[in-house]
C-alpha atoms as a PDB file:
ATOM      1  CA  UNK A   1      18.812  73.293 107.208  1.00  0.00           C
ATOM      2  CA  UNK A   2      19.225  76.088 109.731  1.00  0.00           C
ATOM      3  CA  UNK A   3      22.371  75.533 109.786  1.00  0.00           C
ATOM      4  CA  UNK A   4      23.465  75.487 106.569  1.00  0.00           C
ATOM      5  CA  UNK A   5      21.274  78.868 105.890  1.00  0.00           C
ATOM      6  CA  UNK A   6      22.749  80.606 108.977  1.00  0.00           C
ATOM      7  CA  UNK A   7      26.340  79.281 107.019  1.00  0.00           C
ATOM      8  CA  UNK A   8      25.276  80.848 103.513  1.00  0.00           C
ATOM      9  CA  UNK A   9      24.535  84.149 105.175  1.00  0.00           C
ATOM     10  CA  UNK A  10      27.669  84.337 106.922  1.00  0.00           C
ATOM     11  CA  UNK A  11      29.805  83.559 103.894  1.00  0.00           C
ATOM     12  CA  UNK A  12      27.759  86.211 101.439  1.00  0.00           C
ATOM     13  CA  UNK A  13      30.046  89.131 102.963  1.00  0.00           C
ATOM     14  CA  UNK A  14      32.991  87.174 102.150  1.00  0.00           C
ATOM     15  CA  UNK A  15      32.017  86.324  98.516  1.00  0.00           C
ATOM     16  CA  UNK A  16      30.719  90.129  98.167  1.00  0.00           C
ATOM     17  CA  UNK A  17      34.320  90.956  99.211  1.00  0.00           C
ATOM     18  CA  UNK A  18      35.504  88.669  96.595  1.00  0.00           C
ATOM     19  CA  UNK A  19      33.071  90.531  94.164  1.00  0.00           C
ATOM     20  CA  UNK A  20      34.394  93.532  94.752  1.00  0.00           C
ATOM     21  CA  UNK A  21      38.140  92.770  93.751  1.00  0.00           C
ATOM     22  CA  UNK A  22      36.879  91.330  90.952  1.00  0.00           C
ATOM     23  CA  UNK A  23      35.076  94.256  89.978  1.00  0.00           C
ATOM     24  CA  UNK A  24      38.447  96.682  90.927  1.00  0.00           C
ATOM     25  CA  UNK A  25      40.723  95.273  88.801  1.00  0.00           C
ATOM     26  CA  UNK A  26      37.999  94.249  86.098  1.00  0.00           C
ATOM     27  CA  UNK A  27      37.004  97.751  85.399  1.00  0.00           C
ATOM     28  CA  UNK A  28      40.365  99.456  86.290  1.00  0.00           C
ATOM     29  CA  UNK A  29      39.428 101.341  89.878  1.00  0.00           C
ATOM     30  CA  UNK A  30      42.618 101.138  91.065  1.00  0.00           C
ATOM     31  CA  UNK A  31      46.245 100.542  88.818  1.00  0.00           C
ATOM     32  CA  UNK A  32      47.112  96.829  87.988  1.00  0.00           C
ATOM     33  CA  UNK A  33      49.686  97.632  89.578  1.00  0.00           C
ATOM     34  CA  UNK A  34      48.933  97.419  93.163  1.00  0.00           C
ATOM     35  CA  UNK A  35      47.464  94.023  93.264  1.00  0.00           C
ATOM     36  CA  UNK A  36      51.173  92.113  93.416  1.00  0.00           C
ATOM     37  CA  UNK A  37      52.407  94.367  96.205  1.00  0.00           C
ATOM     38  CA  UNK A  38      49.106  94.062  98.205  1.00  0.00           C
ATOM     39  CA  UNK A  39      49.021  90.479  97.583  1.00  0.00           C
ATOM     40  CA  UNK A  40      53.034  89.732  98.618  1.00  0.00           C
ATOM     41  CA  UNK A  41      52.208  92.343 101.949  1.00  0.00           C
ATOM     42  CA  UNK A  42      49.341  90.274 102.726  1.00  0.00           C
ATOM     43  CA  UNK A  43      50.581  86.602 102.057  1.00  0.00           C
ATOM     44  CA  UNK A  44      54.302  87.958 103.942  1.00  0.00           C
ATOM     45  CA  UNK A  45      53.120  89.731 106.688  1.00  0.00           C
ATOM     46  CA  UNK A  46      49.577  90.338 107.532  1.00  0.00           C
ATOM     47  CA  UNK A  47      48.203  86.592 107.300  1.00  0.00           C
ATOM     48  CA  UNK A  48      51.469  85.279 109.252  1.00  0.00           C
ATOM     49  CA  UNK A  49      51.076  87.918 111.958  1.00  0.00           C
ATOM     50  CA  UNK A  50      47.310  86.945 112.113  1.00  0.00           C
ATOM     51  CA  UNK A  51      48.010  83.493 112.592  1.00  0.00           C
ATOM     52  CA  UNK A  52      50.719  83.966 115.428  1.00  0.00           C
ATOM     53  CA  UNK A  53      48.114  86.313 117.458  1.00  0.00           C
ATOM     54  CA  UNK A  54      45.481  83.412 117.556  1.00  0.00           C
ATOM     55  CA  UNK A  55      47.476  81.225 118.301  1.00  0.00           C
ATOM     56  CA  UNK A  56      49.592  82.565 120.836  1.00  0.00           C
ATOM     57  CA  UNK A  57      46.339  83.640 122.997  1.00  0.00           C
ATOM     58  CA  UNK A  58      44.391  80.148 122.363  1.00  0.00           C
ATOM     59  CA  UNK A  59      43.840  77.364 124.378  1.00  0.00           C
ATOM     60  CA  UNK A  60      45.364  74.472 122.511  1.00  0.00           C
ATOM     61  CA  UNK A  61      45.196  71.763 125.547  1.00  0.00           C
ATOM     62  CA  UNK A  62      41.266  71.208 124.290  1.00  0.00           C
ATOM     63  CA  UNK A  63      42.234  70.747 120.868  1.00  0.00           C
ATOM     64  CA  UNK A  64      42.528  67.006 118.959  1.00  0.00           C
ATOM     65  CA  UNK A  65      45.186  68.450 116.886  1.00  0.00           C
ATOM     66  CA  UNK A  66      46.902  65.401 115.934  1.00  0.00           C
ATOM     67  CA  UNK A  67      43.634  63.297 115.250  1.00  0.00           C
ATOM     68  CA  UNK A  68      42.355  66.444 113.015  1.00  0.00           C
ATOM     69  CA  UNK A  69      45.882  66.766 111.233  1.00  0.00           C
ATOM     70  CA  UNK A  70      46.365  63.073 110.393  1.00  0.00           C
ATOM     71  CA  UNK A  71      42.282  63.030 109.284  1.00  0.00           C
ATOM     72  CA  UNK A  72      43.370  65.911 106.896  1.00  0.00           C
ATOM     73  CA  UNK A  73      46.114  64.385 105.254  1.00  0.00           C
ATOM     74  CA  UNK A  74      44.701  60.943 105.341  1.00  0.00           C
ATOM     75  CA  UNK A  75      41.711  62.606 102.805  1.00  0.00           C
ATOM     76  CA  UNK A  76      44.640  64.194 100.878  1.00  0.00           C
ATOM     77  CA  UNK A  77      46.763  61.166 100.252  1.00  0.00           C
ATOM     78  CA  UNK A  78      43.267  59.228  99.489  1.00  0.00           C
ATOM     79  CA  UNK A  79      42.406  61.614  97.035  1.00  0.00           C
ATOM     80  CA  UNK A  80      45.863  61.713  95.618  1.00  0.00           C
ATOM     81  CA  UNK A  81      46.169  57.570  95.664  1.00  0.00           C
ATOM     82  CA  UNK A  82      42.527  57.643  93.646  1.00  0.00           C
ATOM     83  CA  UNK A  83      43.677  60.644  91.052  1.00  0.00           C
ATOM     84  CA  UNK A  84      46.907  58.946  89.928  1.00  0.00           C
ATOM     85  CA  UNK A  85      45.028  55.370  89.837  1.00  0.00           C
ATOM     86  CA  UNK A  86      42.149  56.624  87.380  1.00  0.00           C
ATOM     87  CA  UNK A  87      44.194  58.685  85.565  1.00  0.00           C
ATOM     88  CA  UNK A  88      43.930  57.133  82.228  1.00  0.00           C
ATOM     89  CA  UNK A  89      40.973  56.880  82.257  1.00  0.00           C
ATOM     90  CA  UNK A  90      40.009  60.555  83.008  1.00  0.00           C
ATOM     91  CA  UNK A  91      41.287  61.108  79.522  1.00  0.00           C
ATOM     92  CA  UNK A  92      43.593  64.117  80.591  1.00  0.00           C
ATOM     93  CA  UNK A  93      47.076  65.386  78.958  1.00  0.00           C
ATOM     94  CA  UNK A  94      50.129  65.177  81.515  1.00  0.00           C
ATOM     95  CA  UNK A  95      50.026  69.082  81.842  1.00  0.00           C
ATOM     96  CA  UNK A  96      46.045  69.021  82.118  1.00  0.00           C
ATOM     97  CA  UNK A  97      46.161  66.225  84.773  1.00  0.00           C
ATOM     98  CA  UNK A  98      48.707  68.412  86.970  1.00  0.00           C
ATOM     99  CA  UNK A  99      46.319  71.141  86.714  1.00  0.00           C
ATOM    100  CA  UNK A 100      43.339  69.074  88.091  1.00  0.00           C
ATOM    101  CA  UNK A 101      45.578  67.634  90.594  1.00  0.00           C
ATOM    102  CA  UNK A 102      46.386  71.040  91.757  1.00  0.00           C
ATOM    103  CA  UNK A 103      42.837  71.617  91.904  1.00  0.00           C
ATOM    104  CA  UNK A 104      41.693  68.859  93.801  1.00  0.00           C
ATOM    105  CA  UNK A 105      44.035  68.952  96.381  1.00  0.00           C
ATOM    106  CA  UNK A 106      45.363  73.356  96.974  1.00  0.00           C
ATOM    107  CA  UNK A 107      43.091  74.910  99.471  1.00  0.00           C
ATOM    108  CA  UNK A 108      42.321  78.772  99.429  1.00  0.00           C
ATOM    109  CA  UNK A 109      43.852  79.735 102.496  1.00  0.00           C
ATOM    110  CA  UNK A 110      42.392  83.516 102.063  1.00  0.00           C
ATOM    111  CA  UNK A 111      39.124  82.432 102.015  1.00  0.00           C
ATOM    112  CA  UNK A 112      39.131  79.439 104.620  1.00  0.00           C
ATOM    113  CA  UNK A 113      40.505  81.894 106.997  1.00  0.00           C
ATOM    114  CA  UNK A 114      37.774  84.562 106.324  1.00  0.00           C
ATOM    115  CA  UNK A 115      35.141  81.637 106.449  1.00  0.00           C
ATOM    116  CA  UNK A 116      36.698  80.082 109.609  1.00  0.00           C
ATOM    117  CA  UNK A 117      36.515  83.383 111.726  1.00  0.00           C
ATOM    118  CA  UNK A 118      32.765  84.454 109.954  1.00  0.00           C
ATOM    119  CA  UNK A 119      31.472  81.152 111.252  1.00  0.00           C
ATOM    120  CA  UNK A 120      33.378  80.432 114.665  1.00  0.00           C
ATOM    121  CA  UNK A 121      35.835  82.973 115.935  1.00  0.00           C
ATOM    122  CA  UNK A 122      38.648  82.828 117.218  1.00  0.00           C
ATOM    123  CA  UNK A 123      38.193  78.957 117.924  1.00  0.00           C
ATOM    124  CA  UNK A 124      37.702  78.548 114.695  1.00  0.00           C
ATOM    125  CA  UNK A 125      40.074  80.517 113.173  1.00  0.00           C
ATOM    126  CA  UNK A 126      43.143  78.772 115.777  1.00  0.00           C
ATOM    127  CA  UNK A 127      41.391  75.005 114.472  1.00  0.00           C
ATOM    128  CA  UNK A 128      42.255  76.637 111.007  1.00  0.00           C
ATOM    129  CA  UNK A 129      45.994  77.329 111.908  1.00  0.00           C
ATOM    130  CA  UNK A 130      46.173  73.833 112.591  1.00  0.00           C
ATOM    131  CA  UNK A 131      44.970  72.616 109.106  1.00  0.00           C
ATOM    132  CA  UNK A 132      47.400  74.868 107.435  1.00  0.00           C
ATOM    133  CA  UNK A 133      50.805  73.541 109.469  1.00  0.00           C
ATOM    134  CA  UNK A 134      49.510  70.305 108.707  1.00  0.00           C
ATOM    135  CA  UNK A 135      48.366  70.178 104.765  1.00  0.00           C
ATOM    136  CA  UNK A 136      50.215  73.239 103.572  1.00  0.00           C
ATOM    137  CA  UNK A 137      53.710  71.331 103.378  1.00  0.00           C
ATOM    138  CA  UNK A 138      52.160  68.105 102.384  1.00  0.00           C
ATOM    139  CA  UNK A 139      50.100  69.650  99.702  1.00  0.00           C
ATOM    140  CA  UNK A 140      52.860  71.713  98.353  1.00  0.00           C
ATOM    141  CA  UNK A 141      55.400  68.962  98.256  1.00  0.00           C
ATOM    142  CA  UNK A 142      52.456  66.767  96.387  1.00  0.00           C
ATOM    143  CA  UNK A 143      51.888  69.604  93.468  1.00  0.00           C
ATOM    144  CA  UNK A 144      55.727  70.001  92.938  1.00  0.00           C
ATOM    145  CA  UNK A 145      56.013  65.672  92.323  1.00  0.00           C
ATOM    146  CA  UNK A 146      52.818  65.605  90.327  1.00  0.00           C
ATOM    147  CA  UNK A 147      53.890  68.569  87.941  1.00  0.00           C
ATOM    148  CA  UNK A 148      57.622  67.193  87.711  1.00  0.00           C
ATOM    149  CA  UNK A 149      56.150  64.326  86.736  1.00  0.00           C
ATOM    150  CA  UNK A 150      53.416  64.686  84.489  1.00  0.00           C
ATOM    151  CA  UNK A 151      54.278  68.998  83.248  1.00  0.00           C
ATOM    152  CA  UNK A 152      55.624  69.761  80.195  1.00  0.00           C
ATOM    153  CA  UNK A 153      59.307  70.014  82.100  1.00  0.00           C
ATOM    154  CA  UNK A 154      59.861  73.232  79.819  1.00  0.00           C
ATOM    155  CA  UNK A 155      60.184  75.396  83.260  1.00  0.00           C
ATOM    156  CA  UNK A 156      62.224  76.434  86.066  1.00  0.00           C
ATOM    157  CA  UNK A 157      60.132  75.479  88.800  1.00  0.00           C
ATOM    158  CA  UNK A 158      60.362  74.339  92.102  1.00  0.00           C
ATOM    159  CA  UNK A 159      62.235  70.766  92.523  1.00  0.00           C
ATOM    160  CA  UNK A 160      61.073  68.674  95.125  1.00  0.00           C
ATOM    161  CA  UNK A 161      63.957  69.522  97.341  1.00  0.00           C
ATOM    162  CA  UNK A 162      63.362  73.057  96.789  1.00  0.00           C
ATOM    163  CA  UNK A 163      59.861  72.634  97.638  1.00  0.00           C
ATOM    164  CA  UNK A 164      60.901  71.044 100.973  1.00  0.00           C
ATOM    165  CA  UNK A 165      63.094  73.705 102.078  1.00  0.00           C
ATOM    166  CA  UNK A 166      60.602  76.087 101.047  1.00  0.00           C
ATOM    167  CA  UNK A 167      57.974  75.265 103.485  1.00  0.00           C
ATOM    168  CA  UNK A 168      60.960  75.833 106.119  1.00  0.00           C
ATOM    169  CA  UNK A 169      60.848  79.634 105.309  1.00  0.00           C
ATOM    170  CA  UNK A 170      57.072  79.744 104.602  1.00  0.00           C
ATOM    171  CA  UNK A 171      55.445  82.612 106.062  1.00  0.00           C
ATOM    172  CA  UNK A 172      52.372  80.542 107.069  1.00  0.00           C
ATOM    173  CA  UNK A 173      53.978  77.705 108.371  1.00  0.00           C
ATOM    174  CA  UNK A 174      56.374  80.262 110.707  1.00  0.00           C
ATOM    175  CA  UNK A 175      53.585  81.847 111.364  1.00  0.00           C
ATOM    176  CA  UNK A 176      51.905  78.667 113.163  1.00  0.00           C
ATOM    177  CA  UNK A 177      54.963  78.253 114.507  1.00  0.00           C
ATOM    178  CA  UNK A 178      55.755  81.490 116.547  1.00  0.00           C
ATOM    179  CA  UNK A 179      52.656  81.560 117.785  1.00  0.00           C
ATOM    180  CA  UNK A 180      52.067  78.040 119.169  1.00  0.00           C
ATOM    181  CA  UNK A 181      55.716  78.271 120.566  1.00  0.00           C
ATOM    182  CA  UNK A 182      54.275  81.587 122.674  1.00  0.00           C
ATOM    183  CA  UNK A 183      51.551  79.335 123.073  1.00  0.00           C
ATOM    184  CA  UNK A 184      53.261  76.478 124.708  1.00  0.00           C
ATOM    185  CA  UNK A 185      56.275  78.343 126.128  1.00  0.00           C
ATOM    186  CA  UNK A 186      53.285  80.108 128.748  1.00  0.00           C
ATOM    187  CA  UNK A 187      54.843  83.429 127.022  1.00  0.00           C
ATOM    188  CA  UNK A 188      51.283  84.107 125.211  1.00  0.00           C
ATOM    189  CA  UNK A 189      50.419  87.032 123.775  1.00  0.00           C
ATOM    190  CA  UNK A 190      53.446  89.675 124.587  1.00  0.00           C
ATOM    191  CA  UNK A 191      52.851  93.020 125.397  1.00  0.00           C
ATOM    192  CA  UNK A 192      53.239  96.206 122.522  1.00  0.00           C
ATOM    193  CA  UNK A 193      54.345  93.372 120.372  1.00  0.00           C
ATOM    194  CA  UNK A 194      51.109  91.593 120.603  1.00  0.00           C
ATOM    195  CA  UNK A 195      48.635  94.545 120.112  1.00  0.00           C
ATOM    196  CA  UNK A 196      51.062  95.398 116.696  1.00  0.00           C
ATOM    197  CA  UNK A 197      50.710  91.794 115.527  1.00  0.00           C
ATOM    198  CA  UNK A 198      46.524  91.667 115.759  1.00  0.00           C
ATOM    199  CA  UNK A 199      46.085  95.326 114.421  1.00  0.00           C
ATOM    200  CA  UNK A 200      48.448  94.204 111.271  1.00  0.00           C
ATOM    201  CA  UNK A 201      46.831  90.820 111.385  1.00  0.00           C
ATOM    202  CA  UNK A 202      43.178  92.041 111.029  1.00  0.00           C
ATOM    203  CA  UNK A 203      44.532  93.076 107.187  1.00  0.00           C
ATOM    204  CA  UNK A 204      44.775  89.622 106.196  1.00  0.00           C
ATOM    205  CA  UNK A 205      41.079  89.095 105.667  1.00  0.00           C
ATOM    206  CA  UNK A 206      40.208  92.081 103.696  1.00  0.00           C
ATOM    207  CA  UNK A 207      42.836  92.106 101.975  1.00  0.00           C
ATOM    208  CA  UNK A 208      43.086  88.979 101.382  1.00  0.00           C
ATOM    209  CA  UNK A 209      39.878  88.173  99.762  1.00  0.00           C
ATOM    210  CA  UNK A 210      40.097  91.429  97.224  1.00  0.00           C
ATOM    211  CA  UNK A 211      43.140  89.815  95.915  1.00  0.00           C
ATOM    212  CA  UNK A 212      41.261  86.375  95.213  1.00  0.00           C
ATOM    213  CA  UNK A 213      38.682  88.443  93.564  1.00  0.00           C
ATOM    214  CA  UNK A 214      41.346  90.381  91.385  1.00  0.00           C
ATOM    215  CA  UNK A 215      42.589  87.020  90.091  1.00  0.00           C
ATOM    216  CA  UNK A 216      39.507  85.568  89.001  1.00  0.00           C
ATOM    217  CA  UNK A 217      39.572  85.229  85.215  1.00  0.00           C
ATOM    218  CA  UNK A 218      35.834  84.402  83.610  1.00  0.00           C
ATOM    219  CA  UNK A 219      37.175  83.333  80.092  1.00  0.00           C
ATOM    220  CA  UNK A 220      39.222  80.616  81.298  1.00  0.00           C
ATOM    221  CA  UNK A 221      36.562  78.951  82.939  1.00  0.00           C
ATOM    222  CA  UNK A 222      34.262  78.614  79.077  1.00  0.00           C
ATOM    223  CA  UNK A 223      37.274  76.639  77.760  1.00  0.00           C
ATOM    224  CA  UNK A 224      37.634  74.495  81.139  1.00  0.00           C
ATOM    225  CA  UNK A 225      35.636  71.723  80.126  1.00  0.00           C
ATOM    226  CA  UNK A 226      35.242  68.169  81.647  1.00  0.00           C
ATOM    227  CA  UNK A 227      38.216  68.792  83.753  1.00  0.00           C
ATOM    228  CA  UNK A 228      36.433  71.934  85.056  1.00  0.00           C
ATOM    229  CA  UNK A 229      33.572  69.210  86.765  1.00  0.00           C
ATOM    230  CA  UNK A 230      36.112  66.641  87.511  1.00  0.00           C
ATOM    231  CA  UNK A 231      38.161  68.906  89.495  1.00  0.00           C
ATOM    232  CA  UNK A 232      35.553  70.846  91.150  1.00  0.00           C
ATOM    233  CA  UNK A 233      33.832  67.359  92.263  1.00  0.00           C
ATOM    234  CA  UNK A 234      36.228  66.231  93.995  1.00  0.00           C
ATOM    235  CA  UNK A 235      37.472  69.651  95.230  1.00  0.00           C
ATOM    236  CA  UNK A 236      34.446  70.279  96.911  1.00  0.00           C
ATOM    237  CA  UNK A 237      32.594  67.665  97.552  1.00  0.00           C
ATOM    238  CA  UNK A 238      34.563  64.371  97.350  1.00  0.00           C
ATOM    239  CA  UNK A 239      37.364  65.485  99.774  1.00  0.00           C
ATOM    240  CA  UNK A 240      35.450  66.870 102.488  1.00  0.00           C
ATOM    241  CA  UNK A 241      33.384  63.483 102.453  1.00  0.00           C
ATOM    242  CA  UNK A 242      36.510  61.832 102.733  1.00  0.00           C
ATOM    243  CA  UNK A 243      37.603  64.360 105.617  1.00  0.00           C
ATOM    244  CA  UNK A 244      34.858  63.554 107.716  1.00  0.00           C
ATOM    245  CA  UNK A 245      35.414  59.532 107.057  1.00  0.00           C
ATOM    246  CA  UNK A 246      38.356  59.919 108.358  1.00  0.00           C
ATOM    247  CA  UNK A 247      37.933  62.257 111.867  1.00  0.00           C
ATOM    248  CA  UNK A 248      35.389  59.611 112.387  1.00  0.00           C
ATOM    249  CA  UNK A 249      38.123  56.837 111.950  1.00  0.00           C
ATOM    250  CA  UNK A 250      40.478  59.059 114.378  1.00  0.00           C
ATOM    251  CA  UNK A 251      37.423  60.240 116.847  1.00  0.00           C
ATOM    252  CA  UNK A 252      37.554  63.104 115.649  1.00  0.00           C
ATOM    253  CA  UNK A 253      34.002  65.167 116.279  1.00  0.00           C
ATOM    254  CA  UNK A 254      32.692  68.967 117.368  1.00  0.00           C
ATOM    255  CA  UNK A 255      33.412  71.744 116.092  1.00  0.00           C
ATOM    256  CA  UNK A 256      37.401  70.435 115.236  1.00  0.00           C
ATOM    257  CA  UNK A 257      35.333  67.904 113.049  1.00  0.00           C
ATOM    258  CA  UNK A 258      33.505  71.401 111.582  1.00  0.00           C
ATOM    259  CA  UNK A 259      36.811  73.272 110.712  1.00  0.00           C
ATOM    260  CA  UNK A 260      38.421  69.628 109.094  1.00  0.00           C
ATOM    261  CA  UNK A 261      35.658  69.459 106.613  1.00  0.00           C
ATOM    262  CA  UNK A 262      35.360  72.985 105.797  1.00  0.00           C
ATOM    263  CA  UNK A 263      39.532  73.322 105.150  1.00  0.00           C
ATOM    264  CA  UNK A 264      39.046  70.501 102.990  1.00  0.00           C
ATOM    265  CA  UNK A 265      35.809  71.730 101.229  1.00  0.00           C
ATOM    266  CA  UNK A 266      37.715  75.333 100.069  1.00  0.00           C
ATOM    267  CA  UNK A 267      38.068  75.964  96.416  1.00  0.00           C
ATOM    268  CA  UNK A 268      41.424  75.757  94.752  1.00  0.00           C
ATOM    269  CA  UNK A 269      44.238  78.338  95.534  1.00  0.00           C
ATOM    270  CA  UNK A 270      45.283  80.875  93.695  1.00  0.00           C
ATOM    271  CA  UNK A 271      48.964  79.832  93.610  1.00  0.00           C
ATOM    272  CA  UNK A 272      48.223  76.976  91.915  1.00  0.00           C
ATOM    273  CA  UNK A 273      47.882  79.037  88.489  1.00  0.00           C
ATOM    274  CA  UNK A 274      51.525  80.367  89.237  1.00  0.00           C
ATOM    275  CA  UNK A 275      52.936  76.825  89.614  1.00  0.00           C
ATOM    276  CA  UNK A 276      51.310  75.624  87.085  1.00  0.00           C
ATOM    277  CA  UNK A 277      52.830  78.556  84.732  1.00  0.00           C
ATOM    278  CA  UNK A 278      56.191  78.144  86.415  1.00  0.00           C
ATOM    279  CA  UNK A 279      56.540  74.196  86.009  1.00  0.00           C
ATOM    280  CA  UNK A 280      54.230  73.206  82.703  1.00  0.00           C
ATOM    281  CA  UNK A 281      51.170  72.768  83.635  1.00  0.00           C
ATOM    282  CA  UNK A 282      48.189  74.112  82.125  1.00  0.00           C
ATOM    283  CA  UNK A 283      47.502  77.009  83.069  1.00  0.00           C
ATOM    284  CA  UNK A 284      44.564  77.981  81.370  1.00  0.00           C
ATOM    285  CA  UNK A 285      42.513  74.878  82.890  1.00  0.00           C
ATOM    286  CA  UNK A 286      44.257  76.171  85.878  1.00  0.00           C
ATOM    287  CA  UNK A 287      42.803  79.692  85.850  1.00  0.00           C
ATOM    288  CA  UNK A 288      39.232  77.916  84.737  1.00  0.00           C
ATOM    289  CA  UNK A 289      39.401  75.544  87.759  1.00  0.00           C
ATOM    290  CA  UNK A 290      40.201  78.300  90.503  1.00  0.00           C
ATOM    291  CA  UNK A 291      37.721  80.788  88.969  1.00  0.00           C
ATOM    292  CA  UNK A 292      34.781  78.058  88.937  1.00  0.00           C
ATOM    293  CA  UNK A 293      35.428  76.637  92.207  1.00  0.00           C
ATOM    294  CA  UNK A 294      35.639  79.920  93.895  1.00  0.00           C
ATOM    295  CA  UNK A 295      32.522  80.753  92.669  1.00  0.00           C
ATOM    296  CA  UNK A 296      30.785  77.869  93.690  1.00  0.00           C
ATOM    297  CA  UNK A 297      32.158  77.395  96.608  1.00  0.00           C
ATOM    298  CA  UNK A 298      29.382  79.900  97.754  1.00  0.00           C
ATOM    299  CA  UNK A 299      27.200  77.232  97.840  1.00  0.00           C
ATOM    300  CA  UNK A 300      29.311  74.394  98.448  1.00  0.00           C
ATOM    301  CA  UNK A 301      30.683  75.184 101.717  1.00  0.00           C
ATOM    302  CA  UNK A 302      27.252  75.112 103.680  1.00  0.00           C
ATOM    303  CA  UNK A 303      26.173  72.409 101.612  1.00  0.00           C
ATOM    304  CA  UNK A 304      29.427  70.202 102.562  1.00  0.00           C
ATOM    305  CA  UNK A 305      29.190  71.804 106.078  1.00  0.00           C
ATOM    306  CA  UNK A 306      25.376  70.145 106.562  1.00  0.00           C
ATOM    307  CA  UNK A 307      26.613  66.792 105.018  1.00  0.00           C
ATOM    308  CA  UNK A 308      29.732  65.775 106.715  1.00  0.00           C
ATOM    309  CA  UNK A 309      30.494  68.682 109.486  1.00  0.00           C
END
């Protein structure tokens, strides 16, 4: 119970942050027009250059990184096997069903980095950079079938070739990249370059979590409905249960078991409301789903994190 208390406290300056985006753009403090540009700077630069200073300075020969990866997508592909078996009988339109696929499945980078670092550092933050090279590409390909499949198909979205070749030049994944290849090559953390990379870097937070805040859109979440508890369910509860079943099928335990659950316990991501605009989806359930789980997520996370982590 300690635990989970001395979790709550540490995410409340996180959520506050998220408070106060929504609160800037709700009541017009600065233009609506600087919340793209920030967001594209942050998502572009500042995350990937936080990611490749972590990493290149961390000590990766410690980490289980394959056991945590495979326990990560083993929840994902669980969770995606039990969605598309029960779908008829959640009772869900094609476009609605994408949009609590999307839902279940998209983690909140912004805010699973913020949480990651609040509650364990640097550690935790490099454990984090792990999750994201090894979900981020499955999850995306995943949203891109699901939404070809079961969308309206009155878009111009991704294809799922598209969507592969995308996560080649996504900033995240080359993020990961550079910096475990400093990591690895014994290079580390280069001088001038390196100081550059973790002033720019300590942006991505901040930054980050106003622009979750700015997106949040209250209406959407009254006309949610059912889906709104399916999702969320499974989002944030279901998935991390199934994340810690599996590190405990591939041994995997400490504080790499910790980080697992809690990339898997993060409420939906924001891009999921532009997919599901771009590809037919629906993206008012879309907006709901985000908004809710975000801000319940408060709650959820040190609740998941004294269950399963």
């Amino acid at each position: 119970m300690k635990q989970s208390l001395a979790a709550f406290a540490a995410l409340v300056p996180i959520f506050a942050l998220i408070l106060l985006g929504y609160c800037l753009r709700r009541y017009r403090i600065v233009p609506d027009e600087f919340w793209a540009p920030m967001e594209k700077l942050t998502y572009f630069i500042f995350f990937p250059l936080l990611l490749l200073d972590n990493l290149s300075k961390a000590n990766l020969g410690d980490l289980s990184v394959l056991p945590m990866a495979l326990a990560l997508m083993s929840a994902i592909l669980a969770v995606t096997l039990g969605l598309y078996l029960l779908r008829r009988r959640l009772n869900l339109a094609g476009p609605a069903f994408s949009s609590v696929f999307q839902g279940s499945v998209r983690p909140n980078t912004f805010v699973g980095l913020a949480a990651a670092s609040a509650l364990f550092g640097v550690p935790g933050v490099t454990l984090f950079a792990i999750g994201l090279a090894s979900v981020v590409p499955l999850v995306n390909v995943l949203c891109v079938v699901v939404l070809s499949r079961y969308g309206t198909g009155q878009s111009n979205g991704p294809s799922v070739k598209a969507a592969v070749f995308g996560i080649l030049r996504n900033p995240i994944i080359l993020g990961v990249a550079a910096g475990a290849l400093l990591n690895l090559s014994g290079i580390g953390k280069p001088p001038v370059i390196g100081p550059i990379c973790e002033i720019l870097g300590a942006a991505a937070t901040p930054l980050g979590l106003l622009a979750v805040g700015a997106g949040l859109d209250i209406p959407a979440v009254r006309s949610a409905g059912r889906a709104l508890l399916q999702s969320s369910a499974i989002k944030l509860l279901i998935v991390p249960g199934l994340t810690a079943l599996f590190c405990a099928v591939y041994g995997v335990h400490g504080l790499t078991l910790t980080i697992a659950v809690l990339f898997n316990a993060l409420p939906a991501a924001a891009s999921s409301y532009v997919l599901a605009r771009q590809m037919g989806g629906d993206s008012s359930l879309m907006a709901g789903l985000i908004t809710a789980q975000t801000v319940l997520a408060l709650p959820s996370i040190p609740f998941a994190l004294m269950m399963f982590g």
